[in-house]
N, C-alpha and C. Protein backbone atom coordinates (compact mmCIF):
# COMPACT_ATOMS: atom_id res chain seq x y z
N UNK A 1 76.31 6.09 120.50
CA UNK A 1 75.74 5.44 119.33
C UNK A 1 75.59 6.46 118.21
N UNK A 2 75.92 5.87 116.82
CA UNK A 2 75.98 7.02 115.92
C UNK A 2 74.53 7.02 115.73
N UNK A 3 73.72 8.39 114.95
CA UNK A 3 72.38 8.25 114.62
C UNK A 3 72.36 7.51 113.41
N UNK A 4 71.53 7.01 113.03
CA UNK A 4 71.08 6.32 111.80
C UNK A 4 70.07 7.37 111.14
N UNK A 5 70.04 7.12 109.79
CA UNK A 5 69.54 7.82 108.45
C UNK A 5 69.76 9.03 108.52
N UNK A 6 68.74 9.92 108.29
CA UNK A 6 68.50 11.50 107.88
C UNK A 6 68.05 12.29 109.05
N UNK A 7 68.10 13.60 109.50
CA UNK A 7 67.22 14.09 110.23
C UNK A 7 65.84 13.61 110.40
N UNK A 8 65.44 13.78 108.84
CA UNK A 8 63.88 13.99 108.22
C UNK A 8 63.53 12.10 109.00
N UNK A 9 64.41 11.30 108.20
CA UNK A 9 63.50 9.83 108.58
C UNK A 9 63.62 9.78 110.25
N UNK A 10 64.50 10.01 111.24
CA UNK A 10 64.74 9.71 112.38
C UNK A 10 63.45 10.22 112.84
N UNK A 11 62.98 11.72 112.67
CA UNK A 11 62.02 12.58 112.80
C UNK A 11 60.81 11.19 112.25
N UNK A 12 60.32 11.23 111.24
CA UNK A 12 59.49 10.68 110.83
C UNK A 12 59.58 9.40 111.81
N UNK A 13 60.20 9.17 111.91
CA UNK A 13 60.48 7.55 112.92
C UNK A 13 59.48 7.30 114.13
N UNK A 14 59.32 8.39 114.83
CA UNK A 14 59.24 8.84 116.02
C UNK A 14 57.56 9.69 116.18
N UNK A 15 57.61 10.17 114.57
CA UNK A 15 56.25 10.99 114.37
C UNK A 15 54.84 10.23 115.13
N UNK A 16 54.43 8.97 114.88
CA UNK A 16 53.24 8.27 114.95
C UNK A 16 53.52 8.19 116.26
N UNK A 17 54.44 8.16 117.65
CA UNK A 17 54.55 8.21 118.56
C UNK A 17 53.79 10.16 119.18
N UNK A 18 54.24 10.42 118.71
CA UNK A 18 54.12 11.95 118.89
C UNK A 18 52.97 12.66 118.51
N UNK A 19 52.31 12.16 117.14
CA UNK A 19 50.83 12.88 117.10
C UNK A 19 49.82 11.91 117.68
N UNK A 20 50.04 11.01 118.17
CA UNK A 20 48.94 10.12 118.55
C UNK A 20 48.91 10.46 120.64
N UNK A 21 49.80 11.70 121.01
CA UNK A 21 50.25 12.22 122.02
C UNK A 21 50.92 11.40 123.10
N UNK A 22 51.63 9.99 122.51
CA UNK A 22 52.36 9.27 123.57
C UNK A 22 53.41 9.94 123.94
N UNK A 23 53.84 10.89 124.10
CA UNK A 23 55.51 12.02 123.93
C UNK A 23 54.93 13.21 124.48
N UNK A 24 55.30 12.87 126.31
CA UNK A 24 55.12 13.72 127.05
C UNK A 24 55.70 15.08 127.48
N UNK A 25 55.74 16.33 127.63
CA UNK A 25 56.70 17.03 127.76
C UNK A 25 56.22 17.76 128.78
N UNK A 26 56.88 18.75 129.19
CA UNK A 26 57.03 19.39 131.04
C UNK A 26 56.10 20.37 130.77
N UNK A 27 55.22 21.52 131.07
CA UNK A 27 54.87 22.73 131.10
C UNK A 27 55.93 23.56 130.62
N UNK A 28 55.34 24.56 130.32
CA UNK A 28 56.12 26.06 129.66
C UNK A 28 56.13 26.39 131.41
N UNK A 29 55.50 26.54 131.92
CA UNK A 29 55.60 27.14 133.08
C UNK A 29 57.16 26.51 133.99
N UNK A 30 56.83 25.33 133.80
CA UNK A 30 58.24 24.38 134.06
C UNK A 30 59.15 24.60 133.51
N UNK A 31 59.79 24.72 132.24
CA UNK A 31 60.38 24.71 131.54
C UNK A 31 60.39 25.03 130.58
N UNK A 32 60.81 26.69 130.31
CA UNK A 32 60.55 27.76 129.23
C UNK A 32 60.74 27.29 128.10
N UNK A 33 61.85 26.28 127.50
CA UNK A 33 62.31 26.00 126.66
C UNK A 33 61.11 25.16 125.70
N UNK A 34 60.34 24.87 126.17
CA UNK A 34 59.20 23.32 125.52
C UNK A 34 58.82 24.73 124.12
N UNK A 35 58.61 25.75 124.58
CA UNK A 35 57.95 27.07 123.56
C UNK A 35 58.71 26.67 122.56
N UNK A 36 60.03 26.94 122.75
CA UNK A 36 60.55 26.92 121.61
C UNK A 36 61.23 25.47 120.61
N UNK A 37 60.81 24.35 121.68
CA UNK A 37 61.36 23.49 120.92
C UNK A 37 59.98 22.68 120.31
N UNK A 38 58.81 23.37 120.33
CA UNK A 38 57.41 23.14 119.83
C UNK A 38 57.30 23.70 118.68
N UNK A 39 58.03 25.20 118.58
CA UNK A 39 57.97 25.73 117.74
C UNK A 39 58.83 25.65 116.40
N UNK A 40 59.95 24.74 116.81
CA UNK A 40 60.59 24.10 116.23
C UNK A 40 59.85 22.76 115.64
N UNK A 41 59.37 21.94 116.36
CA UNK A 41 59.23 21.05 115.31
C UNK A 41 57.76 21.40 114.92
N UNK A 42 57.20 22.56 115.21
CA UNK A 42 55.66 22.47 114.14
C UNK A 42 56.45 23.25 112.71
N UNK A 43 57.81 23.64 113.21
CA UNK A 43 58.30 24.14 111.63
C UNK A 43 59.18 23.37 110.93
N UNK A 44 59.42 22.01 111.47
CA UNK A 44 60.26 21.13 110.78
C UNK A 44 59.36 20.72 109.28
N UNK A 45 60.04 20.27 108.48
CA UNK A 45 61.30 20.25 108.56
C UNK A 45 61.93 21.33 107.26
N UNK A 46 60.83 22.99 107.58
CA UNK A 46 61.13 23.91 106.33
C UNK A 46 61.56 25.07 107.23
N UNK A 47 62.71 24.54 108.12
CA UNK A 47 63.46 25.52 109.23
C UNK A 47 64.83 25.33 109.11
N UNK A 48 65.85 26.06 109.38
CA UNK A 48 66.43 26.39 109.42
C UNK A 48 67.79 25.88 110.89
N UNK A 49 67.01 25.94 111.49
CA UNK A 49 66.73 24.96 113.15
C UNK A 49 66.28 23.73 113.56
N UNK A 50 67.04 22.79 113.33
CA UNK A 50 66.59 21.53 113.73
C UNK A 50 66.87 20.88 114.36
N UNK A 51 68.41 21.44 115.25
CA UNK A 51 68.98 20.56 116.31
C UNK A 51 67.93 19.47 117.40
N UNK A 52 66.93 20.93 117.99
CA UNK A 52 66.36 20.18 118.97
C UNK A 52 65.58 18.99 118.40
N UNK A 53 64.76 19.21 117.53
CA UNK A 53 63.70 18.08 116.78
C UNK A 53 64.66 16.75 116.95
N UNK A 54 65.51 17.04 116.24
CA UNK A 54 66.95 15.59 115.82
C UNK A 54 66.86 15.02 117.21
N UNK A 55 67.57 15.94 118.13
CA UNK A 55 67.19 15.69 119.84
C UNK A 55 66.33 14.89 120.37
N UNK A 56 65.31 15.27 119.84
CA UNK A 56 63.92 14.98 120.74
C UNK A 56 63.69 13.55 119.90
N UNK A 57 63.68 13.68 118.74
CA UNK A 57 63.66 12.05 117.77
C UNK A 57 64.70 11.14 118.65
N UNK A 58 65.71 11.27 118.69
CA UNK A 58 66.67 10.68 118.50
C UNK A 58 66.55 10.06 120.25
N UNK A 59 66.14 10.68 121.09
CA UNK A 59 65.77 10.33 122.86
C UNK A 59 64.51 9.46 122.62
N UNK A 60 63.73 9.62 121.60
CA UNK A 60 62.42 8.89 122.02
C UNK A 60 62.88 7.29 121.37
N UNK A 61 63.55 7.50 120.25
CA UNK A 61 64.06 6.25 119.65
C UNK A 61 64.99 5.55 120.44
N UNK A 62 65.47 6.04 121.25
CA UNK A 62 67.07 5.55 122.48
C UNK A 62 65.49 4.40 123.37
N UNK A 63 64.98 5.77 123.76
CA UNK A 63 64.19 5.59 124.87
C UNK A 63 63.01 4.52 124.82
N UNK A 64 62.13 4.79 123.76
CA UNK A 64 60.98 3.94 123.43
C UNK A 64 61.20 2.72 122.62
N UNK A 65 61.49 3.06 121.02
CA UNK A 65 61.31 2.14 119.83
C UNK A 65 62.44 1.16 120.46
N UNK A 66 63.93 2.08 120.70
CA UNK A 66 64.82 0.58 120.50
C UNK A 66 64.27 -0.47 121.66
N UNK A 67 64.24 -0.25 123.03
CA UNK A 67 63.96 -0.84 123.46
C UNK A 67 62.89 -2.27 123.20
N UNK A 68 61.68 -1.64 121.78
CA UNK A 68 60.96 -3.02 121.95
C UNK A 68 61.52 -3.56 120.91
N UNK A 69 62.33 -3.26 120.25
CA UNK A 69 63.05 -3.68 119.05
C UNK A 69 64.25 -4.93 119.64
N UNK A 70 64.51 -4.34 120.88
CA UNK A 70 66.06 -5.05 121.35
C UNK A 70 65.78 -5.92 122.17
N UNK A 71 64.25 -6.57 122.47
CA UNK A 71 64.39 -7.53 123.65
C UNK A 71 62.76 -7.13 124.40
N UNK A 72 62.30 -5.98 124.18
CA UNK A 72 61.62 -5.59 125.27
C UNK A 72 59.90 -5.81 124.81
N UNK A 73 59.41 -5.41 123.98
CA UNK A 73 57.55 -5.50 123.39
C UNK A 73 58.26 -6.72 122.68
N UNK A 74 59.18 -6.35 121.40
CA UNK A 74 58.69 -7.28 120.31
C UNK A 74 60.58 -8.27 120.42
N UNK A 75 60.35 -9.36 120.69
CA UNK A 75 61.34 -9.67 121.21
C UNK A 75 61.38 -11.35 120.11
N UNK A 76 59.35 -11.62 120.31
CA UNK A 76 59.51 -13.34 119.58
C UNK A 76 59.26 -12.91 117.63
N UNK A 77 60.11 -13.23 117.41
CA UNK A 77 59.90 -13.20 116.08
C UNK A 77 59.41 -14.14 115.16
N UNK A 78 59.51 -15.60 115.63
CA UNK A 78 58.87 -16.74 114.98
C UNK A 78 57.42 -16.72 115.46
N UNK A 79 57.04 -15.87 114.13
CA UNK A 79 55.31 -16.02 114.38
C UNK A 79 54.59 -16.76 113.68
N UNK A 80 55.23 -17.97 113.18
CA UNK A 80 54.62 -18.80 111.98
C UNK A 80 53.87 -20.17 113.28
N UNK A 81 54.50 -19.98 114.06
CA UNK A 81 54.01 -21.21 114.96
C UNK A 81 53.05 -20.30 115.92
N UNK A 82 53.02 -19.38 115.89
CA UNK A 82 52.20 -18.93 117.23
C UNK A 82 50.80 -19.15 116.18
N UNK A 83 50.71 -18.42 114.96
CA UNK A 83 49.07 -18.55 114.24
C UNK A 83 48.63 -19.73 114.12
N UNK A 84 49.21 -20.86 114.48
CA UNK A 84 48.68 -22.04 114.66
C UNK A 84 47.12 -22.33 115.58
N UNK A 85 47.73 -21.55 116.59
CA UNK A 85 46.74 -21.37 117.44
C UNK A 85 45.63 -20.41 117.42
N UNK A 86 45.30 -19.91 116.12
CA UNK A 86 44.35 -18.98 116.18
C UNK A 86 43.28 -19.19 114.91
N UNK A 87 42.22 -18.86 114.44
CA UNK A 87 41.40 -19.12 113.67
C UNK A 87 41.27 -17.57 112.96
N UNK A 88 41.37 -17.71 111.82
CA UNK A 88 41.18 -16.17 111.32
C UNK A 88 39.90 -15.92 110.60
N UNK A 89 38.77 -15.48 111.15
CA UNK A 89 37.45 -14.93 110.63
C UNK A 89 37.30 -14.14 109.78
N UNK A 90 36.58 -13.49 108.85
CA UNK A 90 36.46 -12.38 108.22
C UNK A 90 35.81 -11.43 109.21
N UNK A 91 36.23 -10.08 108.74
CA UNK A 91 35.72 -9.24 109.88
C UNK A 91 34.44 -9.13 108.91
């Protein structure tokens, strides 16, 4: 699949997944590499180096977003009949 948009938006895509800490990754002890691909994206996107970030966006979007996009969380889109059934209060 080709990527869609920019580094920067794919990145951004993926961000609210990632600081809210749903985007799990292995130990340094496990897997030396997490050092440096941390250190990579706390320097995105005024680096020089961005393969991995693109990487790591681009797996969580395969992995997470498309999925509820394609069938899986958000699948019913006619929501004009579902609010039928609901009463909307002021908070």
């Amino acid at each position: 699949m080709q990527p869609l948009g920019s580094k920067y938006a794919r990145a951004a895509a993926v961000s609210p997944l990632v600081t809210s800490r749903n985007v799990h990754l292995p130990a340094v002890e496990l897997a030396p590499w997490i050092a440096d691909l941390t250190e990579e994206c706390r320097s995105f996107p005024n680096t020089a180096h961005d393969d991995q970030v693109d990487a790591l966006s681009q797996g969580v979007n395969q992995l997470v977003l498309m999925p509820m996009i394609d069938g899986g969380i958000v699948e019913d889109t006619d929501f004009d009949d579902d609010l039928d059934d609901y009463e909307i209060s002021p908070v």
